[in-house]
PDB file of N, CA and C in Angstrom:
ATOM      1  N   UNK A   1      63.670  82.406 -33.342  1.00  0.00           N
ATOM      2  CA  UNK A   1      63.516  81.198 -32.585  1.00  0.00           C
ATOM      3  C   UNK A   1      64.531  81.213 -31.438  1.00  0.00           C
ATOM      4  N   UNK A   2      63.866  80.928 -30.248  1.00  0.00           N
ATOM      5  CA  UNK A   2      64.864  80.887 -29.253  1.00  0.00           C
ATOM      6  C   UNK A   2      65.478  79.553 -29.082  1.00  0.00           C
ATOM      7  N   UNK A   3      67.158  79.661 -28.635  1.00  0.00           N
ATOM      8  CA  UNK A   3      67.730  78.287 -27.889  1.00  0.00           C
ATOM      9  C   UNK A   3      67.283  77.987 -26.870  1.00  0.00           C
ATOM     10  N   UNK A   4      67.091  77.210 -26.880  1.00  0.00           N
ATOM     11  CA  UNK A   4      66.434  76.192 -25.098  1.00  0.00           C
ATOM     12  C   UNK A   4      67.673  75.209 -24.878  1.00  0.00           C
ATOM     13  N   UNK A   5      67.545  75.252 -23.475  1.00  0.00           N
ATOM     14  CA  UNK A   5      68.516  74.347 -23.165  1.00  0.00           C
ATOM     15  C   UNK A   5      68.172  73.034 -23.247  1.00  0.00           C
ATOM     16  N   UNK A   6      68.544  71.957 -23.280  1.00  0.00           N
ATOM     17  CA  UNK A   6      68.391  70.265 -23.556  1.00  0.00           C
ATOM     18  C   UNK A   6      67.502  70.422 -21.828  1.00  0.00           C
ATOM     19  N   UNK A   7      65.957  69.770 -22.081  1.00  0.00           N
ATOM     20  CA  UNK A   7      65.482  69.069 -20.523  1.00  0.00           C
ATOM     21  C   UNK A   7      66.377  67.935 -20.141  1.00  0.00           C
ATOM     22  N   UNK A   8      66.689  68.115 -18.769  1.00  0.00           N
ATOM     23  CA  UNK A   8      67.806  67.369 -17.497  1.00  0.00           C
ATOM     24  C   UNK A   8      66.493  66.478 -16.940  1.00  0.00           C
ATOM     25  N   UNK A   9      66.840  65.753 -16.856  1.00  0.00           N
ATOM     26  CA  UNK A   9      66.074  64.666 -15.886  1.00  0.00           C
ATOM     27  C   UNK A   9      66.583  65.358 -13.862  1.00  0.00           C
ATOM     28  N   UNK A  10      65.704  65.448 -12.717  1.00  0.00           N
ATOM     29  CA  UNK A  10      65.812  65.906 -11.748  1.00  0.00           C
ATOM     30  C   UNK A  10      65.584  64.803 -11.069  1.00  0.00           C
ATOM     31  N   UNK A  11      66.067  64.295 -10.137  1.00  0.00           N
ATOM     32  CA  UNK A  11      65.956  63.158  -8.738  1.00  0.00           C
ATOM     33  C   UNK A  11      66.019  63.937  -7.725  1.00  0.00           C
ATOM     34  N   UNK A  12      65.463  63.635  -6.814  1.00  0.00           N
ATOM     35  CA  UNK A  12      65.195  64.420  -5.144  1.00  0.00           C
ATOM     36  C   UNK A  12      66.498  63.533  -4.765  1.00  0.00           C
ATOM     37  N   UNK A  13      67.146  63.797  -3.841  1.00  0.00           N
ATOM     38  CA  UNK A  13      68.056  63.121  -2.896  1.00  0.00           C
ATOM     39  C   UNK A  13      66.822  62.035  -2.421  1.00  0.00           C
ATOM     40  N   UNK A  14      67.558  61.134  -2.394  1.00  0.00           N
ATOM     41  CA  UNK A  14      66.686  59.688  -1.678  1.00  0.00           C
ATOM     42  C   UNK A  14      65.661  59.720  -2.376  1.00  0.00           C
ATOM     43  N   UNK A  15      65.213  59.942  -4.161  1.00  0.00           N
ATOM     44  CA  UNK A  15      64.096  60.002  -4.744  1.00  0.00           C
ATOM     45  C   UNK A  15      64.481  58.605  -5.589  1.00  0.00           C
ATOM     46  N   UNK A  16      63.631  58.113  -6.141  1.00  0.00           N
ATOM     47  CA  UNK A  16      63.563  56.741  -7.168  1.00  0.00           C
ATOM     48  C   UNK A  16      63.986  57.516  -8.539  1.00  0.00           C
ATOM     49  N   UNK A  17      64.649  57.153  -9.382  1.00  0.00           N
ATOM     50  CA  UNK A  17      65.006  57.483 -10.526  1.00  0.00           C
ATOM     51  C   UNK A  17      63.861  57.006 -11.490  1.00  0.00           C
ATOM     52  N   UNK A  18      63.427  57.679 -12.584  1.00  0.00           N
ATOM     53  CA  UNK A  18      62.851  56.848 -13.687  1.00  0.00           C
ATOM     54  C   UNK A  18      62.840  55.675 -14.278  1.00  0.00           C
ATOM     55  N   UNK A  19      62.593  54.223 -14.574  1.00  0.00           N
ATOM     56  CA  UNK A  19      62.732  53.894 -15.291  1.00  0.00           C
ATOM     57  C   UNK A  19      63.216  53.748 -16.492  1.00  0.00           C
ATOM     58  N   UNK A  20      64.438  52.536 -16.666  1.00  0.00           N
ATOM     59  CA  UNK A  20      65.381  53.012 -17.707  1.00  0.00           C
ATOM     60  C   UNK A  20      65.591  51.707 -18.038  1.00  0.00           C
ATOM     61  N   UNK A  21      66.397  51.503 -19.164  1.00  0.00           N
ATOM     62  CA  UNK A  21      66.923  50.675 -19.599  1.00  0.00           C
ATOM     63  C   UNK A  21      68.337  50.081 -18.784  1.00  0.00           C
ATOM     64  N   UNK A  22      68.503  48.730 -18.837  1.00  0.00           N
ATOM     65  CA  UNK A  22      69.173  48.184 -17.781  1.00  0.00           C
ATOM     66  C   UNK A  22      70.761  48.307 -18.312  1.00  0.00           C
ATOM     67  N   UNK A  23      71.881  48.926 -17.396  1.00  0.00           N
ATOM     68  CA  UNK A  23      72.992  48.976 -17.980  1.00  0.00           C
ATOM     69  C   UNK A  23      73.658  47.392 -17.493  1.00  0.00           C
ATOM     70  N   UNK A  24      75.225  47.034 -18.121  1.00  0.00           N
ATOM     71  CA  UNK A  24      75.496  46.034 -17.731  1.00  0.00           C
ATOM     72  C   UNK A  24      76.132  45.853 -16.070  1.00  0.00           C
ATOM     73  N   UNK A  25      76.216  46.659 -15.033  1.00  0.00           N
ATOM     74  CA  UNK A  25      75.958  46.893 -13.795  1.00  0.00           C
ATOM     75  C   UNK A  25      74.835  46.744 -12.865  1.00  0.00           C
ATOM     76  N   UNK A  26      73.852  46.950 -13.836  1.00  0.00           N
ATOM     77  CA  UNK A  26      72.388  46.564 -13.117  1.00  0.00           C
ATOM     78  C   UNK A  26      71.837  45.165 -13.047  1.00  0.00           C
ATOM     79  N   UNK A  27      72.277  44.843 -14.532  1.00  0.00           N
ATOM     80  CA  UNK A  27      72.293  43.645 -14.705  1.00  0.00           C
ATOM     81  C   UNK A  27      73.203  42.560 -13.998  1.00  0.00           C
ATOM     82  N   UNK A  28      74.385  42.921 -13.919  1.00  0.00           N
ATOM     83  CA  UNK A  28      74.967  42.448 -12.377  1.00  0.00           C
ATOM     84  C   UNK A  28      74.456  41.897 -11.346  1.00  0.00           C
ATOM     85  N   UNK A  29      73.987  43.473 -10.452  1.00  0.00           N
ATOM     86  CA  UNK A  29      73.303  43.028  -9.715  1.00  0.00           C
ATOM     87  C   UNK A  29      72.059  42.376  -9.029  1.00  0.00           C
ATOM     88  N   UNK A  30      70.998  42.170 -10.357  1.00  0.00           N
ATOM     89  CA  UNK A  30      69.915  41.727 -10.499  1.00  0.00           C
ATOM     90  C   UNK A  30      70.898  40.245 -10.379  1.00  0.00           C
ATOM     91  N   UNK A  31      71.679  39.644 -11.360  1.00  0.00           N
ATOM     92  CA  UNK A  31      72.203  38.487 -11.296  1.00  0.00           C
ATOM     93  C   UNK A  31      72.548  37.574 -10.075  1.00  0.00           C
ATOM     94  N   UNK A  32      73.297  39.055  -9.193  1.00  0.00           N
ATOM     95  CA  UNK A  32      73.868  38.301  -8.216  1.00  0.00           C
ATOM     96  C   UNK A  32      72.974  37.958  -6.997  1.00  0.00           C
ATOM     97  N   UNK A  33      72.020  38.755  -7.225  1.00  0.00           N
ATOM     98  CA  UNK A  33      70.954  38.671  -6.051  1.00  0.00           C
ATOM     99  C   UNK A  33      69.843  37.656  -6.281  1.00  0.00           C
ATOM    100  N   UNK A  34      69.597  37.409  -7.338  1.00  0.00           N
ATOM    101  CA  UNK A  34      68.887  35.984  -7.478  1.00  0.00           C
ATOM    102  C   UNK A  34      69.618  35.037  -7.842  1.00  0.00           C
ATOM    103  N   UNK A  35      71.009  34.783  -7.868  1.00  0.00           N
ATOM    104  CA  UNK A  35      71.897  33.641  -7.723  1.00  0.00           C
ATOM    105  C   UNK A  35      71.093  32.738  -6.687  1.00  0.00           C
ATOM    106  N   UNK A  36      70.751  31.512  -7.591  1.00  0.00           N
ATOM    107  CA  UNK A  36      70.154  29.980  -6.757  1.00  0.00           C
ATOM    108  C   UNK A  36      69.101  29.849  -6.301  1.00  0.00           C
ATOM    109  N   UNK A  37      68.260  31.193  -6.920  1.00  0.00           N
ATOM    110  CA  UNK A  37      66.608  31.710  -6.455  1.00  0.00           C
ATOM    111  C   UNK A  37      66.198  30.380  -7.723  1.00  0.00           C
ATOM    112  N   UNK A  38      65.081  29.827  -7.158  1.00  0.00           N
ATOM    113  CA  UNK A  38      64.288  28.543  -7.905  1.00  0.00           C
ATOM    114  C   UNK A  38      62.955  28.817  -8.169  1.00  0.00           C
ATOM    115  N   UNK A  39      62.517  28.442  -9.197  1.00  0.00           N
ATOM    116  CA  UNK A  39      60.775  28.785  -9.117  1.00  0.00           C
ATOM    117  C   UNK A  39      60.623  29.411  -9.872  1.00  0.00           C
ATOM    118  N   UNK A  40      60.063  30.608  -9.798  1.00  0.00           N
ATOM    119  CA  UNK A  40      59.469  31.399 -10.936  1.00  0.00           C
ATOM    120  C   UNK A  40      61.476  32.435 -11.811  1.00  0.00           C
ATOM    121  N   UNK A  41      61.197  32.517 -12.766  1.00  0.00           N
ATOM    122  CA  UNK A  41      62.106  32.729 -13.802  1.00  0.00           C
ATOM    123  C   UNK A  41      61.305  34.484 -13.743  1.00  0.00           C
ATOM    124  N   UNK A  42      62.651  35.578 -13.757  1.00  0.00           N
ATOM    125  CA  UNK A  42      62.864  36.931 -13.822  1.00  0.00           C
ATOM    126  C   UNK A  42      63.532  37.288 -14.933  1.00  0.00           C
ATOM    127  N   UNK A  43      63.052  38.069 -16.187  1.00  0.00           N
ATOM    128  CA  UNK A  43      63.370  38.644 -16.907  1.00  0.00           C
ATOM    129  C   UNK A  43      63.506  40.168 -17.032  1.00  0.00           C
ATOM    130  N   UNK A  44      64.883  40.889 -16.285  1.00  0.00           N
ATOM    131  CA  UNK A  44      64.346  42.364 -16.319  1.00  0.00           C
ATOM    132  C   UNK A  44      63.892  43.282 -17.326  1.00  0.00           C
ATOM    133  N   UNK A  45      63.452  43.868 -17.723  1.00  0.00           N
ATOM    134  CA  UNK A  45      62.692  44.689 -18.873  1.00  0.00           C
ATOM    135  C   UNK A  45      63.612  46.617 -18.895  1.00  0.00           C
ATOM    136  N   UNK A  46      63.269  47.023 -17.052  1.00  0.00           N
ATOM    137  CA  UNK A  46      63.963  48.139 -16.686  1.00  0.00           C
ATOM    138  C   UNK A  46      64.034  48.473 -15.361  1.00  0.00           C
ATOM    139  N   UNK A  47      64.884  49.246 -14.874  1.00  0.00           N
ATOM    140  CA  UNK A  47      64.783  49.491 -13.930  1.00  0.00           C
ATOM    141  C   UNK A  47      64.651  50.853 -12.959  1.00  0.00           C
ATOM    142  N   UNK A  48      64.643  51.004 -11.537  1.00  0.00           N
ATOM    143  CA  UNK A  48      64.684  52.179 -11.381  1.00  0.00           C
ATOM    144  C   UNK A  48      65.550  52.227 -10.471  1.00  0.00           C
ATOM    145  N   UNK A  49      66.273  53.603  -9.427  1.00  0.00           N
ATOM    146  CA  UNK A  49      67.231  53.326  -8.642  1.00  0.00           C
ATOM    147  C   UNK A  49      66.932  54.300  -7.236  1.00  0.00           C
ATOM    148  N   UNK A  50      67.123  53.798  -6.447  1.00  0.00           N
ATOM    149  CA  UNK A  50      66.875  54.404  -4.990  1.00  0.00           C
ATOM    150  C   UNK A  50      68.738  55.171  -4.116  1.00  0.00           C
ATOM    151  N   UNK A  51      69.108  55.884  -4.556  1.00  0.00           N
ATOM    152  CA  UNK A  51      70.637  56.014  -3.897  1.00  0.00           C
ATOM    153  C   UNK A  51      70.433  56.156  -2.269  1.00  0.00           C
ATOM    154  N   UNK A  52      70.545  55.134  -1.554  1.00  0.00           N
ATOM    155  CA  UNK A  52      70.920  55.643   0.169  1.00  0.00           C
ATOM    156  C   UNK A  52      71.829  54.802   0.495  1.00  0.00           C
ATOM    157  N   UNK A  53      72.340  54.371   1.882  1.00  0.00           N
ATOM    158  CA  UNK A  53      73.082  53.906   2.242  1.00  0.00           C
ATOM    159  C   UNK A  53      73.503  52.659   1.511  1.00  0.00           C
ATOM    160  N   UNK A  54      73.762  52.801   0.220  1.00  0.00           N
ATOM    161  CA  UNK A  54      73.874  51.559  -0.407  1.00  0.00           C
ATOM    162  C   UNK A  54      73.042  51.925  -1.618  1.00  0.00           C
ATOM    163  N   UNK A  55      72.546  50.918  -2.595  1.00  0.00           N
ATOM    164  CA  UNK A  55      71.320  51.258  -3.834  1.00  0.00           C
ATOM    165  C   UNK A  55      70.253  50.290  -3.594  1.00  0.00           C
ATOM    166  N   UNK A  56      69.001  51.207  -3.634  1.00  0.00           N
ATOM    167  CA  UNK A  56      68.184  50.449  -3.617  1.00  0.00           C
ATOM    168  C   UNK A  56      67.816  50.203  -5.071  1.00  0.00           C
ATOM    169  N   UNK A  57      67.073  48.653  -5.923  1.00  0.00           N
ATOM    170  CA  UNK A  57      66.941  48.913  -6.883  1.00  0.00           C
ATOM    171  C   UNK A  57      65.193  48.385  -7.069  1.00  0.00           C
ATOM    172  N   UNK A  58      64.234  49.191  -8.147  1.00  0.00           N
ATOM    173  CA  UNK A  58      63.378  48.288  -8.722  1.00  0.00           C
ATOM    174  C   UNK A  58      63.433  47.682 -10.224  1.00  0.00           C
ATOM    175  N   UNK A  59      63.174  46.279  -9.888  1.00  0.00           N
ATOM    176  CA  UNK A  59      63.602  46.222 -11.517  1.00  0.00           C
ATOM    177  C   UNK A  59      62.074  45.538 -12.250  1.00  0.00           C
ATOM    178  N   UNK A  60      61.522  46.064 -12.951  1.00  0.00           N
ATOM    179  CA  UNK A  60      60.298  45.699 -13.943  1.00  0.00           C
ATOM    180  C   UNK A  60      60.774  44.299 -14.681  1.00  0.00           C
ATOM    181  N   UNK A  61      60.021  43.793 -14.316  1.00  0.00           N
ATOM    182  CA  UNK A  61      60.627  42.314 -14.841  1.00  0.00           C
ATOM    183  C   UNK A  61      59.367  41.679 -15.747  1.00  0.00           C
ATOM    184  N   UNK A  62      59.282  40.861 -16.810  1.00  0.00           N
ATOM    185  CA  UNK A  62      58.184  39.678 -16.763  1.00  0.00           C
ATOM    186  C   UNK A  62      58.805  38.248 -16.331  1.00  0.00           C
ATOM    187  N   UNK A  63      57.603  37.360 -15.487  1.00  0.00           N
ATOM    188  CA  UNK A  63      57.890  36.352 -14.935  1.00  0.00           C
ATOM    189  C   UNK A  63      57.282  35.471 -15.592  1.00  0.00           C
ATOM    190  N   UNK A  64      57.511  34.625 -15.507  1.00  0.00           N
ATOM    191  CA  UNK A  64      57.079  33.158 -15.867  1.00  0.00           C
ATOM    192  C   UNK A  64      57.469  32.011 -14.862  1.00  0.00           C
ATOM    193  N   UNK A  65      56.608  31.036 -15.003  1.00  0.00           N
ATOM    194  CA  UNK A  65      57.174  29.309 -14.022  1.00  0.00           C
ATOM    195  C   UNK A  65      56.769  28.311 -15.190  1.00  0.00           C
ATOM    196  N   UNK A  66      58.025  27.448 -15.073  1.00  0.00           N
ATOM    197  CA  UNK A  66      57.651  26.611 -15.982  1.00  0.00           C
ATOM    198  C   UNK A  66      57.160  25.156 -15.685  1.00  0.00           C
ATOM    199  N   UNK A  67      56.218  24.341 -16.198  1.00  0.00           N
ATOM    200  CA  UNK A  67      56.146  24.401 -17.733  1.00  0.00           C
ATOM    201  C   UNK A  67      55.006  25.046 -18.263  1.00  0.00           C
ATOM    202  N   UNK A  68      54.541  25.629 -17.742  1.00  0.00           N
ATOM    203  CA  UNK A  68      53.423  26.935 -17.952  1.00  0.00           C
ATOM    204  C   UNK A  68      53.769  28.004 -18.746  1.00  0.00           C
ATOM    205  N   UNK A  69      53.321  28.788 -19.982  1.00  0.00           N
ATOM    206  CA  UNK A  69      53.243  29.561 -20.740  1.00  0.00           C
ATOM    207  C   UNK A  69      53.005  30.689 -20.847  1.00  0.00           C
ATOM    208  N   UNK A  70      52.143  31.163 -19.411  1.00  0.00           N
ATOM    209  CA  UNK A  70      51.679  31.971 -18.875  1.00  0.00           C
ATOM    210  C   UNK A  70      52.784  33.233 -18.452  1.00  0.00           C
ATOM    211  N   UNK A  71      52.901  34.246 -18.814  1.00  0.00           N
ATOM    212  CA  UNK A  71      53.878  35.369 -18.926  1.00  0.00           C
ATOM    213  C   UNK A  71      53.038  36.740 -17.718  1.00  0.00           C
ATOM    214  N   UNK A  72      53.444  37.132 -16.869  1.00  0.00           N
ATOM    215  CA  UNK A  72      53.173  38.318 -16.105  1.00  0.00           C
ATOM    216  C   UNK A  72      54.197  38.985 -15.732  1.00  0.00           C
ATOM    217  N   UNK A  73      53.838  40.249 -14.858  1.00  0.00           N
ATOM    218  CA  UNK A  73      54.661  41.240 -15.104  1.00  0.00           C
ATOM    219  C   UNK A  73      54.404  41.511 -13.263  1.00  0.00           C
ATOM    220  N   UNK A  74      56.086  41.577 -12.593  1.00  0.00           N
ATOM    221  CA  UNK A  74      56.438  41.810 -11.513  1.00  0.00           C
ATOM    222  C   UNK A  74      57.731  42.744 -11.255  1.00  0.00           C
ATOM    223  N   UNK A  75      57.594  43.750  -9.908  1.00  0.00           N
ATOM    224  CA  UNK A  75      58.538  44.110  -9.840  1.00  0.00           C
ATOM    225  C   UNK A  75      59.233  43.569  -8.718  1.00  0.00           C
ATOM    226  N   UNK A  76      60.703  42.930  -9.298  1.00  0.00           N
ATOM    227  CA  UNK A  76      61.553  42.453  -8.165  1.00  0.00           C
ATOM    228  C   UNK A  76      62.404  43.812  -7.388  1.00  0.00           C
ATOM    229  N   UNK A  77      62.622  43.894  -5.645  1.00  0.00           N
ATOM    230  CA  UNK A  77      63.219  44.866  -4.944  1.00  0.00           C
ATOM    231  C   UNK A  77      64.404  44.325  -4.728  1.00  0.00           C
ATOM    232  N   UNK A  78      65.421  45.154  -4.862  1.00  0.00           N
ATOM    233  CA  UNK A  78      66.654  44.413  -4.443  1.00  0.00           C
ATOM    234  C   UNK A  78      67.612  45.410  -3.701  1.00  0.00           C
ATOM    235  N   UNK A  79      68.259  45.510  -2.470  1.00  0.00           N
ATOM    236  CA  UNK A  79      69.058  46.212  -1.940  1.00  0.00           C
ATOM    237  C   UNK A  79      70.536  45.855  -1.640  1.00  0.00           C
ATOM    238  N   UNK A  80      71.492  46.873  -2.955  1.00  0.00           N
ATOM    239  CA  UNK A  80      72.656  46.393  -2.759  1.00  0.00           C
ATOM    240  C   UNK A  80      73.505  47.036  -1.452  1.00  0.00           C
ATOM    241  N   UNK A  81      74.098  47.067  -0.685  1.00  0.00           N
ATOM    242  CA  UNK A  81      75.345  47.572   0.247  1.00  0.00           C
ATOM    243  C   UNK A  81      76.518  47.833  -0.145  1.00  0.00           C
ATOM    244  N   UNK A  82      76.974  49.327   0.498  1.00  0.00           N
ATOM    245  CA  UNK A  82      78.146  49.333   0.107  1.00  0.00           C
ATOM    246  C   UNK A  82      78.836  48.128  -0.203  1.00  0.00           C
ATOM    247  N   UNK A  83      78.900  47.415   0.998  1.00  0.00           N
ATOM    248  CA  UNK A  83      79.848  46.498   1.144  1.00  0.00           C
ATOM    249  C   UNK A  83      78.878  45.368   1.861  1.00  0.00           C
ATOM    250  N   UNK A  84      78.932  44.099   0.457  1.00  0.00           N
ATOM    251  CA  UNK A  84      78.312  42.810   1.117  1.00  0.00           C
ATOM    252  C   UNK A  84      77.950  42.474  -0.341  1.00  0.00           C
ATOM    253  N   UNK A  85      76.738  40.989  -0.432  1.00  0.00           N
ATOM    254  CA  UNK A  85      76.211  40.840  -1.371  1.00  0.00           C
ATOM    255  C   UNK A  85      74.616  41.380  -2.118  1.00  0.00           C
ATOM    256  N   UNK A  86      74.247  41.999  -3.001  1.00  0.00           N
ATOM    257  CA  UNK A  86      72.965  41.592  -2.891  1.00  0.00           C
ATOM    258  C   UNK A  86      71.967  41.442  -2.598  1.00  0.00           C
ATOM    259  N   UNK A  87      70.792  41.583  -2.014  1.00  0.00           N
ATOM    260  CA  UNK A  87      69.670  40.704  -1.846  1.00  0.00           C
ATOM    261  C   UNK A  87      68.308  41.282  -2.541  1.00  0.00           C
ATOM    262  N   UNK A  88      67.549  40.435  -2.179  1.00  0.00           N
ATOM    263  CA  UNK A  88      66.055  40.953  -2.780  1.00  0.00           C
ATOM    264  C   UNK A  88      65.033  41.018  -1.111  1.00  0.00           C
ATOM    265  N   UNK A  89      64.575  42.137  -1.229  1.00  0.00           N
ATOM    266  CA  UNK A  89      63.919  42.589  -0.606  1.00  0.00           C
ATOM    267  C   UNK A  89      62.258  42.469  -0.730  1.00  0.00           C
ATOM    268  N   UNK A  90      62.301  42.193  -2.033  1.00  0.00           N
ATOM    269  CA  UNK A  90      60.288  42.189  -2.076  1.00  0.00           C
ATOM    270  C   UNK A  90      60.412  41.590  -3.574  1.00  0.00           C
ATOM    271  N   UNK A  91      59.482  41.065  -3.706  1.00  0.00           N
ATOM    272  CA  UNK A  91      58.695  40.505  -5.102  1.00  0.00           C
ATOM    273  C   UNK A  91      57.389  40.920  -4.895  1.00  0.00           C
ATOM    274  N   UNK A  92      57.017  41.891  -6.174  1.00  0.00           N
ATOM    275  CA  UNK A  92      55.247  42.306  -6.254  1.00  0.00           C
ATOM    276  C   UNK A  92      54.748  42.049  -7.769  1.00  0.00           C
ATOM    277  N   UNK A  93      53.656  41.079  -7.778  1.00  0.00           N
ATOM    278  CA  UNK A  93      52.862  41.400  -8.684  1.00  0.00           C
ATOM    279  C   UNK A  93      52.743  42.235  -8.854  1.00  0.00           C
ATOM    280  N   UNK A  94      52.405  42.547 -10.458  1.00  0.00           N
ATOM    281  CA  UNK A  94      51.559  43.657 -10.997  1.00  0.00           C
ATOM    282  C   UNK A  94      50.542  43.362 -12.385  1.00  0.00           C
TER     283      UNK A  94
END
């Protein structure tokens, strides 16, 4: 039987990372970027990561608005900067 080496996960420079489970950094910044956002309620699930001038992030979320019961599934965009706060860049159904 041969040794194999452990499969490495590969990212292109400026490629989106896989989908992953959210560390407490991601979660951060998901936080800080919908700080005082009203309306529909974001639950992240996972995310993925864009490295360029700053991080781009997607995060798989399910949404809800209340007082509705009704549960769907969106991905919120959010682009952090070196230096600044935050923001969200796109909200997409899915």
């Amino acid at each position: 039987m041969l040794n194999q080496a452990p499969v490495q996960e590969t990212t292109l420079v400026g490629g989106w990372s896989a989908f992953h489970a959210l560390t407490p950094q991601d979660q951060e910044i998901f936080n800080q970027a919908l700080k005082g956002f009203v309306g529909v309620s974001y639950t992240p699930t996972a995310v993925s990561t864009q490295i360029v001038a700053g991080t781009n992030y997607r995060y798989k979320c399910n949404a809800s608005m209340a007082p509705s019961e009704v549960i769907w599934e969106a991905i919120v965009e959010i682009y952090a900067p070196l230096e600044g706060q935050p923001h969200i860049t796109g909200i997409v159904r899915i």
